[in-house]
Protein backbone atom coordinates (compact mmCIF):
# COMPACT_ATOMS: atom_id res chain seq x y z
CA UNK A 1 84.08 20.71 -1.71
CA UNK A 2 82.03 21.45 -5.05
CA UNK A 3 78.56 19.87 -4.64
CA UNK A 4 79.08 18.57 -8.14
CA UNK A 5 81.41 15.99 -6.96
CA UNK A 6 79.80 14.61 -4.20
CA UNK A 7 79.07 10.76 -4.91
CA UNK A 8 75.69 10.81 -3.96
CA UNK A 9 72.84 9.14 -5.96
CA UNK A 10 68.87 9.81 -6.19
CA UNK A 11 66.80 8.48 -3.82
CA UNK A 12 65.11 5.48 -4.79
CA UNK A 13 61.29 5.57 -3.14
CA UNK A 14 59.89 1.80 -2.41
CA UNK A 15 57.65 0.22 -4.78
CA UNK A 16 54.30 1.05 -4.17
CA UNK A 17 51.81 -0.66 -1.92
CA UNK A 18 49.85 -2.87 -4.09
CA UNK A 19 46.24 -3.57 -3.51
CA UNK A 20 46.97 -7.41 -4.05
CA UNK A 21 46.54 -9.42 -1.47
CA UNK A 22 43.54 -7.96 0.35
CA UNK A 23 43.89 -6.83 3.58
CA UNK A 24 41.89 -9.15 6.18
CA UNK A 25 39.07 -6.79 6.71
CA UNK A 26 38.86 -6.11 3.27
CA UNK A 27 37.71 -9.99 2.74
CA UNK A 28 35.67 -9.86 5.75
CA UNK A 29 33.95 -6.92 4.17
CA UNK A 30 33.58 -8.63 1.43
CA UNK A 31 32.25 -11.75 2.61
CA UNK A 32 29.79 -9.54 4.61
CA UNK A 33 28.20 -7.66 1.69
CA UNK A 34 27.89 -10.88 -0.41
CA UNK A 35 26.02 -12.61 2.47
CA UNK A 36 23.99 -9.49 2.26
CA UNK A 37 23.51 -9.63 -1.56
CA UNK A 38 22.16 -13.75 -1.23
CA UNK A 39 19.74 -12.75 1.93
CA UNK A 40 18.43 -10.19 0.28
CA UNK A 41 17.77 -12.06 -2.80
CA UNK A 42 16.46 -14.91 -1.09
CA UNK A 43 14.05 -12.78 1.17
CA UNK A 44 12.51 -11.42 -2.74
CA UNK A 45 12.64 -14.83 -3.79
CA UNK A 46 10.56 -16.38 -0.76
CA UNK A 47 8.31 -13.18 -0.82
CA UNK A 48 7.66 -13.72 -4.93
CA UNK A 49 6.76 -17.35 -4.08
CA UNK A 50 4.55 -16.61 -1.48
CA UNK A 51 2.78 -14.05 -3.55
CA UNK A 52 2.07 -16.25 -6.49
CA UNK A 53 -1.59 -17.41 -5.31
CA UNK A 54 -2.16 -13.79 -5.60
CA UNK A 55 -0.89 -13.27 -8.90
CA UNK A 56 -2.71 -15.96 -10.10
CA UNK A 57 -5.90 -15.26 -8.56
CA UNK A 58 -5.51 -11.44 -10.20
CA UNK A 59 -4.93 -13.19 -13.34
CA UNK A 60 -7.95 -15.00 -12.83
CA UNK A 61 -10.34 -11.80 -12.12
CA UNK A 62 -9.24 -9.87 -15.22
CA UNK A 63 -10.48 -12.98 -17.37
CA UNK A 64 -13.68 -12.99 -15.36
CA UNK A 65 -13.83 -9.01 -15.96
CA UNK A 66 -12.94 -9.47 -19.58
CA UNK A 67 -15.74 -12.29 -19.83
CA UNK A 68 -18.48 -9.51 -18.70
CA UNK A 69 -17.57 -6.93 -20.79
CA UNK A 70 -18.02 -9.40 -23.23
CA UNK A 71 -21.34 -10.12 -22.46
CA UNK A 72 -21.72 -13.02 -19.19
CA UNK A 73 -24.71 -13.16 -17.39
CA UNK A 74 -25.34 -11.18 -13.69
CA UNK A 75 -25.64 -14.85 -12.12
CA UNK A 76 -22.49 -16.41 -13.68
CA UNK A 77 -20.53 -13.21 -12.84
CA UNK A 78 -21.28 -13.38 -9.31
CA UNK A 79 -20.72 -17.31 -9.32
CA UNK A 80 -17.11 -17.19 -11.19
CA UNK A 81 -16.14 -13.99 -8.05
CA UNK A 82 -17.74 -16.11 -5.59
CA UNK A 83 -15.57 -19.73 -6.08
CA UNK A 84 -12.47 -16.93 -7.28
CA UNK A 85 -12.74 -15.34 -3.77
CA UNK A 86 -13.28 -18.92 -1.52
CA UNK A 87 -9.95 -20.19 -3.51
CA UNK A 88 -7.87 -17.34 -3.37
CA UNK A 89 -8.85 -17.23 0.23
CA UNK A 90 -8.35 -20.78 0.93
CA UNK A 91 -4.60 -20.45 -0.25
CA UNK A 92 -4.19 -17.74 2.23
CA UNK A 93 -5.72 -18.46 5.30
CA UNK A 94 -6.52 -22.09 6.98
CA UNK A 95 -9.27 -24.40 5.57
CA UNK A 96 -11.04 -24.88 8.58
CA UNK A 97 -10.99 -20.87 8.71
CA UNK A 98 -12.50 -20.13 5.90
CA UNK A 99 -14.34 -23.22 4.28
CA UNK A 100 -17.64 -23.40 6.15
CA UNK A 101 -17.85 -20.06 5.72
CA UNK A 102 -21.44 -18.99 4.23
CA UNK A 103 -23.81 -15.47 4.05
CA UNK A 104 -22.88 -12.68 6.56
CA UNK A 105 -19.89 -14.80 8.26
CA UNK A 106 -18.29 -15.23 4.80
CA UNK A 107 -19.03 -11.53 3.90
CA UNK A 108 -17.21 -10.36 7.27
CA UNK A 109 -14.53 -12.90 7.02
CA UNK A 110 -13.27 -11.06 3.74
CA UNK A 111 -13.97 -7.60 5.41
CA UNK A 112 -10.92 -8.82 7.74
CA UNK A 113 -7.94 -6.12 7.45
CA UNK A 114 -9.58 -4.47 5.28
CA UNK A 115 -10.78 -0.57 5.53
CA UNK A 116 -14.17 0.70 5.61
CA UNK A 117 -15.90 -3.09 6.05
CA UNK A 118 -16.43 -3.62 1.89
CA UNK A 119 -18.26 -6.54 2.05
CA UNK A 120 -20.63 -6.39 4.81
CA UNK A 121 -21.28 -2.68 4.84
CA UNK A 122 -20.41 -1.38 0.72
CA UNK A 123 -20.03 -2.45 -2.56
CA UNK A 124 -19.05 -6.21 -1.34
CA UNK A 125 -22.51 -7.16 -0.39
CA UNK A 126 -23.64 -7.55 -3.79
CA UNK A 127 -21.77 -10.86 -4.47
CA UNK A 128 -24.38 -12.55 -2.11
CA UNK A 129 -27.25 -10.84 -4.02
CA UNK A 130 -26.58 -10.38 -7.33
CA UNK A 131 -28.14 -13.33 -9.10
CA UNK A 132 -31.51 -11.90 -8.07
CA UNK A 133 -31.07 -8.43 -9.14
CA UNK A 134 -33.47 -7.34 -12.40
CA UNK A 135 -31.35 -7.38 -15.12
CA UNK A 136 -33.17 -4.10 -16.44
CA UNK A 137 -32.07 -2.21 -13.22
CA UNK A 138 -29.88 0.80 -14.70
CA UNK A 139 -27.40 0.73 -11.37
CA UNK A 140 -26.45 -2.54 -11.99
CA UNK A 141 -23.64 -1.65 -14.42
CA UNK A 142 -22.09 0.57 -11.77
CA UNK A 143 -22.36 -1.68 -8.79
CA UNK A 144 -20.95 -4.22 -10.80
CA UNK A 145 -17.88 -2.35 -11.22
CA UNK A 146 -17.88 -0.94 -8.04
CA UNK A 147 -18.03 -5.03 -6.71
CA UNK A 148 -15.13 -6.10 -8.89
CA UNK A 149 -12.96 -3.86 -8.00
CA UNK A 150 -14.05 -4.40 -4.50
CA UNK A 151 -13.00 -7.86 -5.23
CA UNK A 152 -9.59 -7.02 -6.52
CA UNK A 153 -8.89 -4.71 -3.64
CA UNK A 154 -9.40 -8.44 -1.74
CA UNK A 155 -7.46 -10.17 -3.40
CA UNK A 156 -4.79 -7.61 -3.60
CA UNK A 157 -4.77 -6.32 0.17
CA UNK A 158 -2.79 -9.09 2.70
CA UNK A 159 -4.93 -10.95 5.22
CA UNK A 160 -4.43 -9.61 8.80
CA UNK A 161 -4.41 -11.87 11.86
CA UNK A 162 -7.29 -11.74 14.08
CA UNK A 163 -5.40 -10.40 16.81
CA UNK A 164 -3.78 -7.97 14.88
């Protein structure tokens, strides 16, 4: 028989397998990454609200830096870091804590999780005597700097627990 007259016709392959509907474990993969997405962005969002007394209180010390370049006075500089530093630390830690807090208890209160014990031991320990330094002393400029930025690293660096 002549293969040219053999009634055969083509194959016909099957439609292909469409990727409509989802397979079941494609929606529960699904499902899974988008409750991964919203915890995620809800962790950032809790974290960014819990941060904003810090923000604010950062805000606050570059006005109070800004104000002494400008020209404030030793005593009023180390009053404005003073009541910055009691109410960015009263929005961190407990009232009772931290309120009655004066002198050396205050200073080593703030040295708490902190490196190198700033405010009892370096550059810290000037917020308690600054108003009666000399305003002709020629270190003040420096351990004024070195003080706010002692103070920022405060405000900046997260409180530890005591038994931490």
């Amino acid at each position: 028989m002549d293969p040219e007259q053999i009634p055969l016709r083509d194959l016909h392959l099957p439609e292909a397998i469409g990727w409509w509907p989802l397979a079941p474990g494609w929606w529960i993969l699904i499902g899974l990454a988008i409750a991964g997405v919203v915890y995620l962005l809800r962790r950032a969002f809790l974290h960014w609200r819990a941060s904003r007394p810090r923000r604010i209180a950062l805000r606050e010390l570059k006005k109070v830096e800004l104000e002494y370049r400008r020209g404030i006075d030793t005593v009023s500089l180390s009053k404005k870091l003073s009541q910055l530093l009691r109410r960015a630390m009263l929005a961190y830690a407990p009232r009772d804590e931290v309120a009655g807090l004066t002198g050396q208890s205050w200073l080593a209160w703030l040295d708490q999780g902190m490196d190198g014990k700033p405010f009892t031991a370096g550059p810290g320990q000037l917020i308690s005597t600054l108003p009666y330094i000399r305003p002709d002393d020629r270190d003040t400029e420096t351990r004024v700097e070195a003080l706010i930025d002692t103070v920022r690293l405060r405000l900046q660096t997260p409180l530890r627990e005591a038994g931490a």
